[in-house]
N, C-alpha and C. Protein backbone atom coordinates (compact mmCIF):
# COMPACT_ATOMS: atom_id res chain seq x y z
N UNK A 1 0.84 -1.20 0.00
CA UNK A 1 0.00 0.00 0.00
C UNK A 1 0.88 1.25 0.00
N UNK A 2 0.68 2.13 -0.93
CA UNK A 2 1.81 3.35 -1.09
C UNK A 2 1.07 4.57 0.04
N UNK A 3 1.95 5.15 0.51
CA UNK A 3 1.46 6.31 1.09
C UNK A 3 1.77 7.49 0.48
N UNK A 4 0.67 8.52 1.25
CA UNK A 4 0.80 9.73 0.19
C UNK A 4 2.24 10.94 0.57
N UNK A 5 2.90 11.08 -0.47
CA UNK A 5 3.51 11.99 -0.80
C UNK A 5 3.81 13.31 0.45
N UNK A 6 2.57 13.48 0.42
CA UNK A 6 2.80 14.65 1.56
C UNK A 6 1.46 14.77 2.25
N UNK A 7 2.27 14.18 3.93
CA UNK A 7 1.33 14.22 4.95
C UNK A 7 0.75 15.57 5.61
N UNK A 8 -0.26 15.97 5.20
CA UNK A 8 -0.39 17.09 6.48
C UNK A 8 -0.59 17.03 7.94
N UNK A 9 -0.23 18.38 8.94
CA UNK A 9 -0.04 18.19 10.51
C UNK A 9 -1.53 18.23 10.93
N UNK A 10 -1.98 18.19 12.07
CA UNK A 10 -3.21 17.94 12.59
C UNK A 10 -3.24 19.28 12.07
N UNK A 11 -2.74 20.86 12.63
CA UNK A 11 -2.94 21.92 12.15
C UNK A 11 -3.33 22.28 10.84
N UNK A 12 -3.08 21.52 9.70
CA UNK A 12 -2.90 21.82 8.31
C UNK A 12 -4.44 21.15 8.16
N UNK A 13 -4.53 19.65 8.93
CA UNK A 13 -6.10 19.18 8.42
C UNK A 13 -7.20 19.83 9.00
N UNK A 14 -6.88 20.70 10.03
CA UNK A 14 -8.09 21.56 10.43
C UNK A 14 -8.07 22.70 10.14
N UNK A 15 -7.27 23.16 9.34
CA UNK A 15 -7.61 24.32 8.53
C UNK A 15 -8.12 24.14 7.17
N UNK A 16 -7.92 22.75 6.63
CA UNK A 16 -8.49 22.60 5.67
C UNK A 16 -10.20 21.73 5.79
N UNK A 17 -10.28 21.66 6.83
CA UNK A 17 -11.45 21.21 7.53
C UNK A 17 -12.54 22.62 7.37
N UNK A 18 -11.85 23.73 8.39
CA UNK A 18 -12.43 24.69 8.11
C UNK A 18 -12.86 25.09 6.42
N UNK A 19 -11.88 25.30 5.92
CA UNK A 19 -12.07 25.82 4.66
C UNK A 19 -13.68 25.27 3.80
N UNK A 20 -13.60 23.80 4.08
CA UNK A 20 -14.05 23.07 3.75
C UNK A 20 -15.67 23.47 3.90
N UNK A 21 -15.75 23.49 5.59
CA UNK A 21 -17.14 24.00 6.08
C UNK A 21 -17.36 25.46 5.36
N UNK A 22 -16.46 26.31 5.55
CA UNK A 22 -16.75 27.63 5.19
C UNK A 22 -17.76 27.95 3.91
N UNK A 23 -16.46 27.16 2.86
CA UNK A 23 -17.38 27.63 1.64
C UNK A 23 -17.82 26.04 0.98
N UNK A 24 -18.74 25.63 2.11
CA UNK A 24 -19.63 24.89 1.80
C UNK A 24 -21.20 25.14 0.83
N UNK A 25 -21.33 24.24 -0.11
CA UNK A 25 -22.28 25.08 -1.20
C UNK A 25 -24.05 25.60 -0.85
N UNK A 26 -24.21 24.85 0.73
CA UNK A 26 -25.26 25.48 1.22
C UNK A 26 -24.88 26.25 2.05
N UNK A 27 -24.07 26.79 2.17
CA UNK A 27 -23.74 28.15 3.33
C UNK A 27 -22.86 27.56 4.32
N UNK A 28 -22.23 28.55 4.80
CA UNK A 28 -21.21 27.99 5.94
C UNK A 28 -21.51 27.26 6.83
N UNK A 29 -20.68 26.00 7.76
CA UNK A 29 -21.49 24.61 8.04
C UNK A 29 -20.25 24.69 9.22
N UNK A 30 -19.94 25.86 9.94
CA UNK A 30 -18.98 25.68 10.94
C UNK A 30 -19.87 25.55 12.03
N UNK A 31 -20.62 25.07 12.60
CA UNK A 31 -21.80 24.86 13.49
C UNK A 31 -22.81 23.91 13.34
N UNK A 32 -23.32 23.75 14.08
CA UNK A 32 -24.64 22.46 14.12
C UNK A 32 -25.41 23.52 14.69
N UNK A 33 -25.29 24.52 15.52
CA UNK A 33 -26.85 24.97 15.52
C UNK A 33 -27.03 26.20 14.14
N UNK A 34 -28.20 26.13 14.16
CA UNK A 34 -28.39 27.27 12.81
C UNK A 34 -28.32 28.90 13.96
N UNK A 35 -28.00 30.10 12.94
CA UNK A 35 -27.91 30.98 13.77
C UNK A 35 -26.71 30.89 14.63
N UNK A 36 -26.24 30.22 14.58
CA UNK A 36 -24.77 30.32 15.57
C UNK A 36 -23.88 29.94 14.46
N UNK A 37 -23.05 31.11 14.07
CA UNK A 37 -22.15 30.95 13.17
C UNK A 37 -20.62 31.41 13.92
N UNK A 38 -20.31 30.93 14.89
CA UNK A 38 -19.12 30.77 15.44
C UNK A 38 -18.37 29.22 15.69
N UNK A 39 -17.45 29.45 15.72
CA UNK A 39 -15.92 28.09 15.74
C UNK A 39 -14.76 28.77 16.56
N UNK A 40 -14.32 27.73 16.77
CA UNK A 40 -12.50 27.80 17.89
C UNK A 40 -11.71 26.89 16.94
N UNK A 41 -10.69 27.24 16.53
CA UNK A 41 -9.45 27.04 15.87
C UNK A 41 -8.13 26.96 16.75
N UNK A 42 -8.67 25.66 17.55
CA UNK A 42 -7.62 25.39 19.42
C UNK A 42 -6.17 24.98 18.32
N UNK A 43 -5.26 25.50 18.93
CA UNK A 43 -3.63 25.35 18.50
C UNK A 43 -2.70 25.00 19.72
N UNK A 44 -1.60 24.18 19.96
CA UNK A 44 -0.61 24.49 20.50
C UNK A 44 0.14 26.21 21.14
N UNK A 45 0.44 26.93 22.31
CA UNK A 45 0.84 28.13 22.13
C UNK A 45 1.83 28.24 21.21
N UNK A 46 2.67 27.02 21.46
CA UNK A 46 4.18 26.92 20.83
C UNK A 46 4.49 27.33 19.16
N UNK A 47 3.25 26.82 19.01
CA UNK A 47 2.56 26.65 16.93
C UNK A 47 2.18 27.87 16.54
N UNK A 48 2.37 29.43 17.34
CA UNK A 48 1.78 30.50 16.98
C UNK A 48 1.56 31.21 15.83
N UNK A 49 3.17 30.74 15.60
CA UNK A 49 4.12 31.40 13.89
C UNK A 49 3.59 30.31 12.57
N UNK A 50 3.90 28.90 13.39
CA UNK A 50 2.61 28.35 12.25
C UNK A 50 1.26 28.34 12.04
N UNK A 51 0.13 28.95 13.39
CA UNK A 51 -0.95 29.05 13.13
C UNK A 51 -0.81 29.99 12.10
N UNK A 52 -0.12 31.37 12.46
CA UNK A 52 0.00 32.64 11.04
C UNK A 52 0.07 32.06 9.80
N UNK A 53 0.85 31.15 9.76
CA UNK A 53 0.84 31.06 7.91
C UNK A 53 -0.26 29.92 7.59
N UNK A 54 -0.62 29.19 8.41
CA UNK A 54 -1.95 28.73 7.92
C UNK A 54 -3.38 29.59 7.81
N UNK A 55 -3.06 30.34 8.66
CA UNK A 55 -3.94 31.93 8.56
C UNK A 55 -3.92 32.45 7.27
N UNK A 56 -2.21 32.47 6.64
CA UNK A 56 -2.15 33.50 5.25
C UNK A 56 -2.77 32.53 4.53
N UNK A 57 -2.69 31.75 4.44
CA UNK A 57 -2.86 30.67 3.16
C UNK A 57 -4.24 30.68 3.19
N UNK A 58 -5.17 30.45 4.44
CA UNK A 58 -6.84 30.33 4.02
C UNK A 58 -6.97 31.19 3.48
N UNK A 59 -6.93 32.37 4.47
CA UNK A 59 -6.74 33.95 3.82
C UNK A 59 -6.82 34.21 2.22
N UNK A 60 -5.40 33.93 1.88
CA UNK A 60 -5.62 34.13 0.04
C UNK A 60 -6.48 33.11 -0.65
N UNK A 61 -6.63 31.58 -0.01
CA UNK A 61 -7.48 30.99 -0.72
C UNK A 61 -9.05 31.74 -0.36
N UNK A 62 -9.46 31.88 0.23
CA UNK A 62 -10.92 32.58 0.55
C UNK A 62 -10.94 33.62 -0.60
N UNK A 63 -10.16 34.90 -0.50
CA UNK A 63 -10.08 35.86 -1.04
C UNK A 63 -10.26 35.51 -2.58
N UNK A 64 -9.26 34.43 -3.03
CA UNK A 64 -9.49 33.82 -4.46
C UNK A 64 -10.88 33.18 -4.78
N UNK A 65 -11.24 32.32 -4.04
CA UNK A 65 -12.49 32.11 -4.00
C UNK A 65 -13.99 33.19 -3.96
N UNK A 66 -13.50 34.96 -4.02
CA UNK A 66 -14.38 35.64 -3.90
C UNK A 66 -15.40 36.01 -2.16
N UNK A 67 -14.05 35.28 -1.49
CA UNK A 67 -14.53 35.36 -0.30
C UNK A 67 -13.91 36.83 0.57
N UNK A 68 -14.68 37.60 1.65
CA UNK A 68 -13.84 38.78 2.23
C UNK A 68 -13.52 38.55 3.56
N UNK A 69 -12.41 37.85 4.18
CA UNK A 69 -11.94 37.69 5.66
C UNK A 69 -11.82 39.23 5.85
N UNK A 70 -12.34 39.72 7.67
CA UNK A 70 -12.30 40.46 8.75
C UNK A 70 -10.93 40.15 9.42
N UNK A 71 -9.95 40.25 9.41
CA UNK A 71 -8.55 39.71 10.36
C UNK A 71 -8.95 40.45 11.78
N UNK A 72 -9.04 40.63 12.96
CA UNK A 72 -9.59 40.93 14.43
C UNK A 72 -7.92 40.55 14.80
N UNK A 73 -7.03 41.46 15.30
CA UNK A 73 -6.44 40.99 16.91
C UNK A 73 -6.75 42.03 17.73
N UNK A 74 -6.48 41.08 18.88
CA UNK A 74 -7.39 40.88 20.29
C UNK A 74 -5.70 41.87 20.77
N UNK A 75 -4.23 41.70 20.22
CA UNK A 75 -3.57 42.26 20.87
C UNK A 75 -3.80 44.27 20.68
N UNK A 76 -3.94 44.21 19.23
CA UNK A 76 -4.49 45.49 18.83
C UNK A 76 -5.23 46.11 19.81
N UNK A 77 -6.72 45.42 20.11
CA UNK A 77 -7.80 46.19 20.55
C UNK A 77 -7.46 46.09 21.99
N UNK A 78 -6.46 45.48 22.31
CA UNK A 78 -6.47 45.53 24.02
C UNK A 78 -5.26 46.51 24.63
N UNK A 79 -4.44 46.81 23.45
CA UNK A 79 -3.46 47.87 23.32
C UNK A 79 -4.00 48.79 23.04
N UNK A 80 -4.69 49.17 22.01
CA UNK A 80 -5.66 50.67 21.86
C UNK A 80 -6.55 50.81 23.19
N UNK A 81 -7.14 50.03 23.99
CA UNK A 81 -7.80 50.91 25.19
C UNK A 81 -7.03 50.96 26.07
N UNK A 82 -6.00 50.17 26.46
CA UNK A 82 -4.34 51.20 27.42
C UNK A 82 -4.31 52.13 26.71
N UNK A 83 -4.05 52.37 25.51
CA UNK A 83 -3.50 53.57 25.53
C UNK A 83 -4.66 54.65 25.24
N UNK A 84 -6.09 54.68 25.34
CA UNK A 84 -7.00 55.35 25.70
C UNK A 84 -7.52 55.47 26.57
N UNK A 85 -6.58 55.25 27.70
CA UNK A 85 -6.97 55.72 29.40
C UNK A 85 -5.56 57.00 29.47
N UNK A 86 -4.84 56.74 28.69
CA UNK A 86 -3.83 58.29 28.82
C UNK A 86 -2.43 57.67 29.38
N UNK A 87 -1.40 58.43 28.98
CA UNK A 87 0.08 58.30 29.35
C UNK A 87 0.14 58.26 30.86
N UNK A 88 -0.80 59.41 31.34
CA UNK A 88 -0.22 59.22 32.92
C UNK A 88 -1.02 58.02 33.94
N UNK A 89 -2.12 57.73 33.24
CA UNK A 89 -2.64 56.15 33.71
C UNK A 89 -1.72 55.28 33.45
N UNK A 90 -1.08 55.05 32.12
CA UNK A 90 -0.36 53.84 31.76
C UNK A 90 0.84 53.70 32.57
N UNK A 91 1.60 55.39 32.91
CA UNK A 91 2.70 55.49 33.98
C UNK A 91 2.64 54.76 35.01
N UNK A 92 1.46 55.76 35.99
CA UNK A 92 0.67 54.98 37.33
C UNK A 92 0.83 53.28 37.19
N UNK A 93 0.33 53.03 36.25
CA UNK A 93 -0.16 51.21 36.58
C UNK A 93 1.33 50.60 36.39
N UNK A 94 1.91 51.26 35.80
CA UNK A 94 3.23 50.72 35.31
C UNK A 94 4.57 50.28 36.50
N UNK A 95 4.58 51.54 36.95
CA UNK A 95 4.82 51.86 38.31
C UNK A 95 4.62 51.07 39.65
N UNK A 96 3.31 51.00 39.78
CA UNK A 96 2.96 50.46 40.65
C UNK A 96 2.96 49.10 40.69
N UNK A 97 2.44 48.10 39.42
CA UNK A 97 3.05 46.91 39.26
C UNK A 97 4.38 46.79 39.82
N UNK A 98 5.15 47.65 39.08
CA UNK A 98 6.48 47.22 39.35
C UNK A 98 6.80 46.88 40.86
N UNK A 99 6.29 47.82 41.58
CA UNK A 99 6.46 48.16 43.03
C UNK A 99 5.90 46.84 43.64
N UNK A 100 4.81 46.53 43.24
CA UNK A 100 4.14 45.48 43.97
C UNK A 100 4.86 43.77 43.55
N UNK A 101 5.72 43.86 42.24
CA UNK A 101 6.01 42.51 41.94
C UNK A 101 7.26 42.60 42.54
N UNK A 102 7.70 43.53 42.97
CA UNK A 102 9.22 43.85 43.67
C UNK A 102 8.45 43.06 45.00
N UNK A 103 7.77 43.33 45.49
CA UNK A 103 7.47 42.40 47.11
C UNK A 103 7.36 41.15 46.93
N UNK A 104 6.50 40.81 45.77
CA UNK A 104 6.08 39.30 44.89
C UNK A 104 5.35 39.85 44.08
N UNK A 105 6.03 38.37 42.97
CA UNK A 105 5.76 38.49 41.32
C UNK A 105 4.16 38.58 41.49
N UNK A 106 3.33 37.38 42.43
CA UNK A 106 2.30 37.89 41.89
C UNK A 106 1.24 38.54 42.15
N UNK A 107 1.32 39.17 43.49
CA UNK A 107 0.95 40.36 43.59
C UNK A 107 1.25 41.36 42.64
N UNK A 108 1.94 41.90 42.09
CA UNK A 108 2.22 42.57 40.99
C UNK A 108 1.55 42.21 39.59
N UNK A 109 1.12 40.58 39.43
CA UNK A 109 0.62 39.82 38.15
C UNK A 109 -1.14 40.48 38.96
N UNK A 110 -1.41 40.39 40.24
CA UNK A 110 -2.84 40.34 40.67
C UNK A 110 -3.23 41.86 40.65
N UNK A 111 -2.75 42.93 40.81
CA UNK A 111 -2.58 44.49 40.53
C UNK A 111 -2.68 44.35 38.94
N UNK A 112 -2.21 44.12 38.01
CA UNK A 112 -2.00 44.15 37.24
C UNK A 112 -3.59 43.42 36.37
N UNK A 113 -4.07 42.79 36.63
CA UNK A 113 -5.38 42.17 36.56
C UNK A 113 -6.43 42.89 37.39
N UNK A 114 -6.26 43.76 38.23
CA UNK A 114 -7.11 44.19 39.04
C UNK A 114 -7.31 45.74 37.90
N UNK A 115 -6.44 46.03 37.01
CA UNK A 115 -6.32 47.16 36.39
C UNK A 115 -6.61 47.11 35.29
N UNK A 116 -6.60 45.81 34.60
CA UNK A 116 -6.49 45.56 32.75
C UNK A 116 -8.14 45.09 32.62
N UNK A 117 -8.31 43.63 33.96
CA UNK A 117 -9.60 42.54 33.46
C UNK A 117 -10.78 43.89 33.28
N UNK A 118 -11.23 44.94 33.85
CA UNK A 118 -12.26 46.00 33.77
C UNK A 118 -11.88 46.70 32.41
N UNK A 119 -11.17 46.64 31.78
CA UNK A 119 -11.02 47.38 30.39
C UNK A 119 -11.59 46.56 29.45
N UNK A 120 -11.51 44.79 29.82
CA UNK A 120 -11.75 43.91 28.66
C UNK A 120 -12.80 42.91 28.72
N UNK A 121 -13.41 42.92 30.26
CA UNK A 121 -14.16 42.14 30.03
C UNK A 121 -15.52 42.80 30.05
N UNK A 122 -16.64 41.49 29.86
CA UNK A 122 -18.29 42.74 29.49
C UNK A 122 -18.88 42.86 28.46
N UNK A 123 -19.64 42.89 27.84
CA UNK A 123 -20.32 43.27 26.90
C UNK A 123 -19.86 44.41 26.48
N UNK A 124 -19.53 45.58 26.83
CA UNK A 124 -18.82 46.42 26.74
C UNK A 124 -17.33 46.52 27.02
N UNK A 125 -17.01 45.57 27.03
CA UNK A 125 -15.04 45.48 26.94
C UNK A 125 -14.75 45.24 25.50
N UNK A 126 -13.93 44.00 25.32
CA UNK A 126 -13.01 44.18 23.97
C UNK A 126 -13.92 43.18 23.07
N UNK A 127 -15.19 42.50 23.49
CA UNK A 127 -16.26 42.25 22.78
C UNK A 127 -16.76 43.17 21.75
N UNK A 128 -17.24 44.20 22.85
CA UNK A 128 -17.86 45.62 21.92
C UNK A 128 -17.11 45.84 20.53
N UNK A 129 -15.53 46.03 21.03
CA UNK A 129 -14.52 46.59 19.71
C UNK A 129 -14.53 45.24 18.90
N UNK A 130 -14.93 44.16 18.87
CA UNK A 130 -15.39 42.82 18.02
C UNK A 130 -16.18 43.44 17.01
N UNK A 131 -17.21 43.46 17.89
CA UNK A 131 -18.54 43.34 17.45
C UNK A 131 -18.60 44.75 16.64
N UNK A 132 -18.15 45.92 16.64
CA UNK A 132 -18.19 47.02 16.08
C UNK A 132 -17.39 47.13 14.94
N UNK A 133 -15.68 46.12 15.11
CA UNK A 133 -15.93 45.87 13.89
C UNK A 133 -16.07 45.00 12.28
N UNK A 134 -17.06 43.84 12.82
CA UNK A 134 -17.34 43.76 12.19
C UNK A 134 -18.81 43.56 11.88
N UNK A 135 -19.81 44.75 11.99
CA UNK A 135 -21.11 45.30 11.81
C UNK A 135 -20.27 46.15 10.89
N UNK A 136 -19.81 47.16 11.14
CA UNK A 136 -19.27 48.44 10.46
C UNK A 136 -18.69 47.92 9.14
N UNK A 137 -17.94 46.70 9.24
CA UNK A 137 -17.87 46.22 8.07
C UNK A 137 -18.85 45.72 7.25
N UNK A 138 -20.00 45.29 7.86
CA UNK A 138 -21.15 44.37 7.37
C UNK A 138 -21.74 45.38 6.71
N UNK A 139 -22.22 46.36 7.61
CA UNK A 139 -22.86 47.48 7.27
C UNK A 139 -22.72 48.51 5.50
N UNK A 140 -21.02 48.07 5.62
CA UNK A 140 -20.59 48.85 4.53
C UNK A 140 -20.88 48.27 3.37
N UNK A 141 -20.67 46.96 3.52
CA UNK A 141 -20.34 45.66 2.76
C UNK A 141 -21.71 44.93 2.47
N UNK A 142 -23.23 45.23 2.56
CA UNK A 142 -23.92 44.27 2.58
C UNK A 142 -24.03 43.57 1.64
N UNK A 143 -24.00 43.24 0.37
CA UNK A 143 -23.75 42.29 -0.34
C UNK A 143 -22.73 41.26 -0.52
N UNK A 144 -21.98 41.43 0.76
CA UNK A 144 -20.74 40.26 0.50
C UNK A 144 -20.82 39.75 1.98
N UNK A 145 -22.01 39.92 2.78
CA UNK A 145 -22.14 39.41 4.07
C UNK A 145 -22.16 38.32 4.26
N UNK A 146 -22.97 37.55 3.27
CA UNK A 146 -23.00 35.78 2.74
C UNK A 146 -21.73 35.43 2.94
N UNK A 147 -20.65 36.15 2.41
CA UNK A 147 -19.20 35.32 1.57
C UNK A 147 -18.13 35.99 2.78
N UNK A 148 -18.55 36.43 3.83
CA UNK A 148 -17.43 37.31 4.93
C UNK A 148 -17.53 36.44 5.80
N UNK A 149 -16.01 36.06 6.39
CA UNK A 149 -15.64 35.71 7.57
C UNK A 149 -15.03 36.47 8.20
N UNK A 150 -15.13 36.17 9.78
CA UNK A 150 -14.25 37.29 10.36
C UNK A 150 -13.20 36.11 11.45
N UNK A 151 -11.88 36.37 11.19
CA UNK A 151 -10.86 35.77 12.29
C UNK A 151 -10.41 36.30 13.37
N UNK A 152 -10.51 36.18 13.97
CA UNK A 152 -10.20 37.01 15.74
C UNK A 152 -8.71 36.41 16.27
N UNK A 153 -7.65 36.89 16.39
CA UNK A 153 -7.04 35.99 16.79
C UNK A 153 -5.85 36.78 17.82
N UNK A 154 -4.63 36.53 17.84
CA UNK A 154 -3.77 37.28 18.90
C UNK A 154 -4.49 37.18 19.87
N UNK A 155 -5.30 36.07 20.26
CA UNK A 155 -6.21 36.00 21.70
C UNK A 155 -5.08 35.89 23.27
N UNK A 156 -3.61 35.03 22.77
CA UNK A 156 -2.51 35.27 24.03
C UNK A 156 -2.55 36.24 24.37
N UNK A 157 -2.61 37.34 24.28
CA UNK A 157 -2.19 38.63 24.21
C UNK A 157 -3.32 39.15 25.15
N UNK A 158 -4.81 38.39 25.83
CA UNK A 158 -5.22 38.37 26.54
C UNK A 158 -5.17 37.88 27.98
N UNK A 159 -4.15 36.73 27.74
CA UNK A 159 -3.54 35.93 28.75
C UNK A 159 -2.86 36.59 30.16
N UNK A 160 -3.28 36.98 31.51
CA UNK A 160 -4.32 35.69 32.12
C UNK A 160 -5.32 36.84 32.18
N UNK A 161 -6.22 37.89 31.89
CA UNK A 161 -6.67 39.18 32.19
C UNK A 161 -8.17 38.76 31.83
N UNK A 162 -8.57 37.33 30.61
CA UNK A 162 -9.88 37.55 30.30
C UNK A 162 -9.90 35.80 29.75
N UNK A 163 -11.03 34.82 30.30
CA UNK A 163 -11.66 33.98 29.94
C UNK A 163 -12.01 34.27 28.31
N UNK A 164 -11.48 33.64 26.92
CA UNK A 164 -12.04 33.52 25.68
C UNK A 164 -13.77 33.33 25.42
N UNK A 165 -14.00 32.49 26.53
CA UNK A 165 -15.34 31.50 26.56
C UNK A 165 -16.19 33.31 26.65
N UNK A 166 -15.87 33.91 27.39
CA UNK A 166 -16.57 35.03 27.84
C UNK A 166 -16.31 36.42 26.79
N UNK A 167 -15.75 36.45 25.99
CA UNK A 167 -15.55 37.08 24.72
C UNK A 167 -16.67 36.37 23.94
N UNK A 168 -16.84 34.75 23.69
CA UNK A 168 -17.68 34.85 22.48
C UNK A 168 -19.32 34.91 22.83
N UNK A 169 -19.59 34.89 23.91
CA UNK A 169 -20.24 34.50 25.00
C UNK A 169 -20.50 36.06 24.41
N UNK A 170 -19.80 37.04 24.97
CA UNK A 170 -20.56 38.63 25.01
C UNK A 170 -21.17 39.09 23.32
N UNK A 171 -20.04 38.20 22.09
CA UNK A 171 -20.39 38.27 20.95
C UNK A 171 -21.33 37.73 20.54
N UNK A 172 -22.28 36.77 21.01
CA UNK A 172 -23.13 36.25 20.16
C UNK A 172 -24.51 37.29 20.41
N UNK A 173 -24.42 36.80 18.76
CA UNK A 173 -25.95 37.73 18.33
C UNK A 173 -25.11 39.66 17.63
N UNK A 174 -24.04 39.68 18.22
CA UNK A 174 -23.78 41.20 17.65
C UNK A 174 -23.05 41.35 16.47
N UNK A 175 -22.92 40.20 15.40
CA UNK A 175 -22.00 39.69 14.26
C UNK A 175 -22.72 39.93 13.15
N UNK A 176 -23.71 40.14 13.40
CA UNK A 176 -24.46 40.47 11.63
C UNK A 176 -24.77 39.05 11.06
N UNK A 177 -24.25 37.98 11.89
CA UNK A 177 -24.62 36.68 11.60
C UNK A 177 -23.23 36.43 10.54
N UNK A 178 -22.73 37.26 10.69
CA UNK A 178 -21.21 36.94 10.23
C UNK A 178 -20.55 35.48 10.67
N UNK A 179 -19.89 34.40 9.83
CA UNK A 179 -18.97 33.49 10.64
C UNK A 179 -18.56 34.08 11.41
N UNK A 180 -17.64 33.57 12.85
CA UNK A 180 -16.74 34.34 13.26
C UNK A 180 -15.78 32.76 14.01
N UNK A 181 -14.64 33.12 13.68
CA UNK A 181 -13.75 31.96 13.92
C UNK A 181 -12.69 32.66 15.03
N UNK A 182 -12.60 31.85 16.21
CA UNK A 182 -11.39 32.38 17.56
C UNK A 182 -10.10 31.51 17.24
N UNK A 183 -8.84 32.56 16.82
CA UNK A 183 -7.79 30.78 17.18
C UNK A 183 -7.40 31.27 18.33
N UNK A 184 -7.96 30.04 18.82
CA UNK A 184 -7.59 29.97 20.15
C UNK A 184 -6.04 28.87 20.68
N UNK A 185 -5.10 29.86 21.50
CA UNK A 185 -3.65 29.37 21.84
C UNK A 185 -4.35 28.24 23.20
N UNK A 186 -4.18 26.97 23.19
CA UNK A 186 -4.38 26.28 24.44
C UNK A 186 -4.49 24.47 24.03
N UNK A 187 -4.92 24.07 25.19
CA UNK A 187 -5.03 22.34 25.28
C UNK A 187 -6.52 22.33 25.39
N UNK A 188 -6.86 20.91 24.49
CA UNK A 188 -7.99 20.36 24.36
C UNK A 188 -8.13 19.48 25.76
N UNK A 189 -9.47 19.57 26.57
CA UNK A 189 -9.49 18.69 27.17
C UNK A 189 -11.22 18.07 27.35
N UNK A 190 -11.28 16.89 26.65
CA UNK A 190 -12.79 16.65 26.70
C UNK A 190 -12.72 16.88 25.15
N UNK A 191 -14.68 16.33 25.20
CA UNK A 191 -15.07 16.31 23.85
C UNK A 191 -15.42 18.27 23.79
N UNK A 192 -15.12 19.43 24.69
CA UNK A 192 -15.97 20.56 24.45
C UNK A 192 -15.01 21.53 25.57
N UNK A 193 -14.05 21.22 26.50
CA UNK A 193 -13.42 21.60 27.39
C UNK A 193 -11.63 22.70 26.43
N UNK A 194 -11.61 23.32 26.81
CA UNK A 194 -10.33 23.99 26.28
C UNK A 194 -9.70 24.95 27.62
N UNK A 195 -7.99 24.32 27.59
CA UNK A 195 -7.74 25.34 28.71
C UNK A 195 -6.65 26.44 28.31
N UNK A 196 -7.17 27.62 28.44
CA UNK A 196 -6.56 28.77 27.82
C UNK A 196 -4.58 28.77 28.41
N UNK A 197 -4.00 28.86 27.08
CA UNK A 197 -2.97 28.86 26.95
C UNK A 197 -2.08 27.61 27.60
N UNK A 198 -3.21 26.33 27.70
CA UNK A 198 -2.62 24.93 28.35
C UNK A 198 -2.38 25.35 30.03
N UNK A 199 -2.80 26.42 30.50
CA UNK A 199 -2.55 26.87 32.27
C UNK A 199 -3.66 26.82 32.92
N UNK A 200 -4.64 27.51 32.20
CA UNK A 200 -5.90 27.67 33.05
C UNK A 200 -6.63 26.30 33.48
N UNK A 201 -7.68 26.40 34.31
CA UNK A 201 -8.18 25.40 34.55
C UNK A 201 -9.04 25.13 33.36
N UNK A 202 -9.18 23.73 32.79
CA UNK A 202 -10.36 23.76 31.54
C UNK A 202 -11.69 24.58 31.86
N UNK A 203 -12.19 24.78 30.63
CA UNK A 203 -13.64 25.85 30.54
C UNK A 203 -14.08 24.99 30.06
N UNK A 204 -15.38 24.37 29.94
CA UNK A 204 -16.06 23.56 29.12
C UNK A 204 -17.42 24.26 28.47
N UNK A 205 -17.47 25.74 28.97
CA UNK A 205 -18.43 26.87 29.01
C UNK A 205 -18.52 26.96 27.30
N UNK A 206 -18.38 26.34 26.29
CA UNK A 206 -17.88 26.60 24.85
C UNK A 206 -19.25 26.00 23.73
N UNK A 207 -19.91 26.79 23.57
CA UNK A 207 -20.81 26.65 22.41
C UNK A 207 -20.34 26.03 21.22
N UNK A 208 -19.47 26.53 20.60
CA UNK A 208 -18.78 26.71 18.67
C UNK A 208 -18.27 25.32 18.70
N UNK A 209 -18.07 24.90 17.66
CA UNK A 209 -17.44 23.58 17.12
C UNK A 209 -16.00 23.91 17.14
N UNK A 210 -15.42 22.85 18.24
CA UNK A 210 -14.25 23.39 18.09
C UNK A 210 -13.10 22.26 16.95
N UNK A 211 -12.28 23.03 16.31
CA UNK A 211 -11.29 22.25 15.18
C UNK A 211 -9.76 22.57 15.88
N UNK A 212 -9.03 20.91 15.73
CA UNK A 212 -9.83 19.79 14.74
C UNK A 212 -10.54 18.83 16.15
């Protein structure tokens, strides 16, 4: 029995898994419930640089296909509201971490969460800046709403300040019914369980089909 030529990694078959559902010929099929057009794209942290180029590659295949990906990072939008509380807030917290991880690290890690988790979590945290944009895109775009996905990703970059489960959790229903796909950095545990960045305790709190 010959084998094939070139094996792909679990990563490579669930992106082509995705692809697969996406531009499926009755409409996108990343879900079993109807109306819930969200998925988790769980990775290794270590695999970050290869989740990216399996990112570029759907990316241009979609785009060729007449499809319009939303790219979302989570490091972006969580860096733009630090730095829309002002220089001398960002000083203050900066500061004072320091001061407090000088006694212990994590007191300084728990200050530091006592200052960031209220910027991001909520219906009104870094959900909102999700969800705003991609309506604003929808909005602009309505004839290619069918054929738009949106990818959310740089979700580490939330790490330890905000539960994922509670990001899509604040997103559902504010997407325009847009796909919306999380890659999420962490370990599978269970048929529905994921633990953020392989540290946290598992969440099993997870609606979306998660791949692979």
């Amino acid at each position: 029995m010959s084998l094939p030529l070139f094996t792909q990694t679990p990563l490579q078959e669930a992106f082509a898994a995705l692809r697969r559902d996406l531009i499926h010929e009755d409409g996108p099929r990343i879900s079993t419930m109807r109306n819930y057009r969200f998925a988790i794209m769980q990775y290794d942290p270590p695999d970050e640089f290869k989740l990216r180029g399996e990112v570029q590659r759907l990316t241009a295949d979609l785009v060729a296909n007449g499809w319009m990906v939303i790219s979302i990072s989570l490091q972006k939008l969580l860096l733009d509201r630090v730095r829309a509380q002002g220089l001398e807030w960002v000083d203050r917290v900066v500061q004072m971490e320091e001061r407090m991880a000088g006694i212990e690290p994590e007191r300084g890690l728990n200050y530091l969460k006592s200052k960031l988790s209220p910027l991001i979590e909520g219906p009104d945290g870094i959900a909102a800046d999700c969800s705003r944009l991609i309506c604003e895109y929808a909005d602009k775009h309505p004839d290619t709403v069918d054929r738009t996905v949106a990818l959310i990703g740089r979700a580490g970059a939330l790490y330890p300040f905000i539960r994922s489960s509670s990001l899509l959790r604040h997103l559902d229903g504010r997407t325009r019914n847009v796909p919306v796909v999380l890659l999420y950095p962490g370990e599978r545990r269970g048929p529905t369980g994921l633990s953020f960045m392989g540290i946290l305790n598992p969440d099993s709190d997870y609606r979306p089909r998660i791949y692979p």
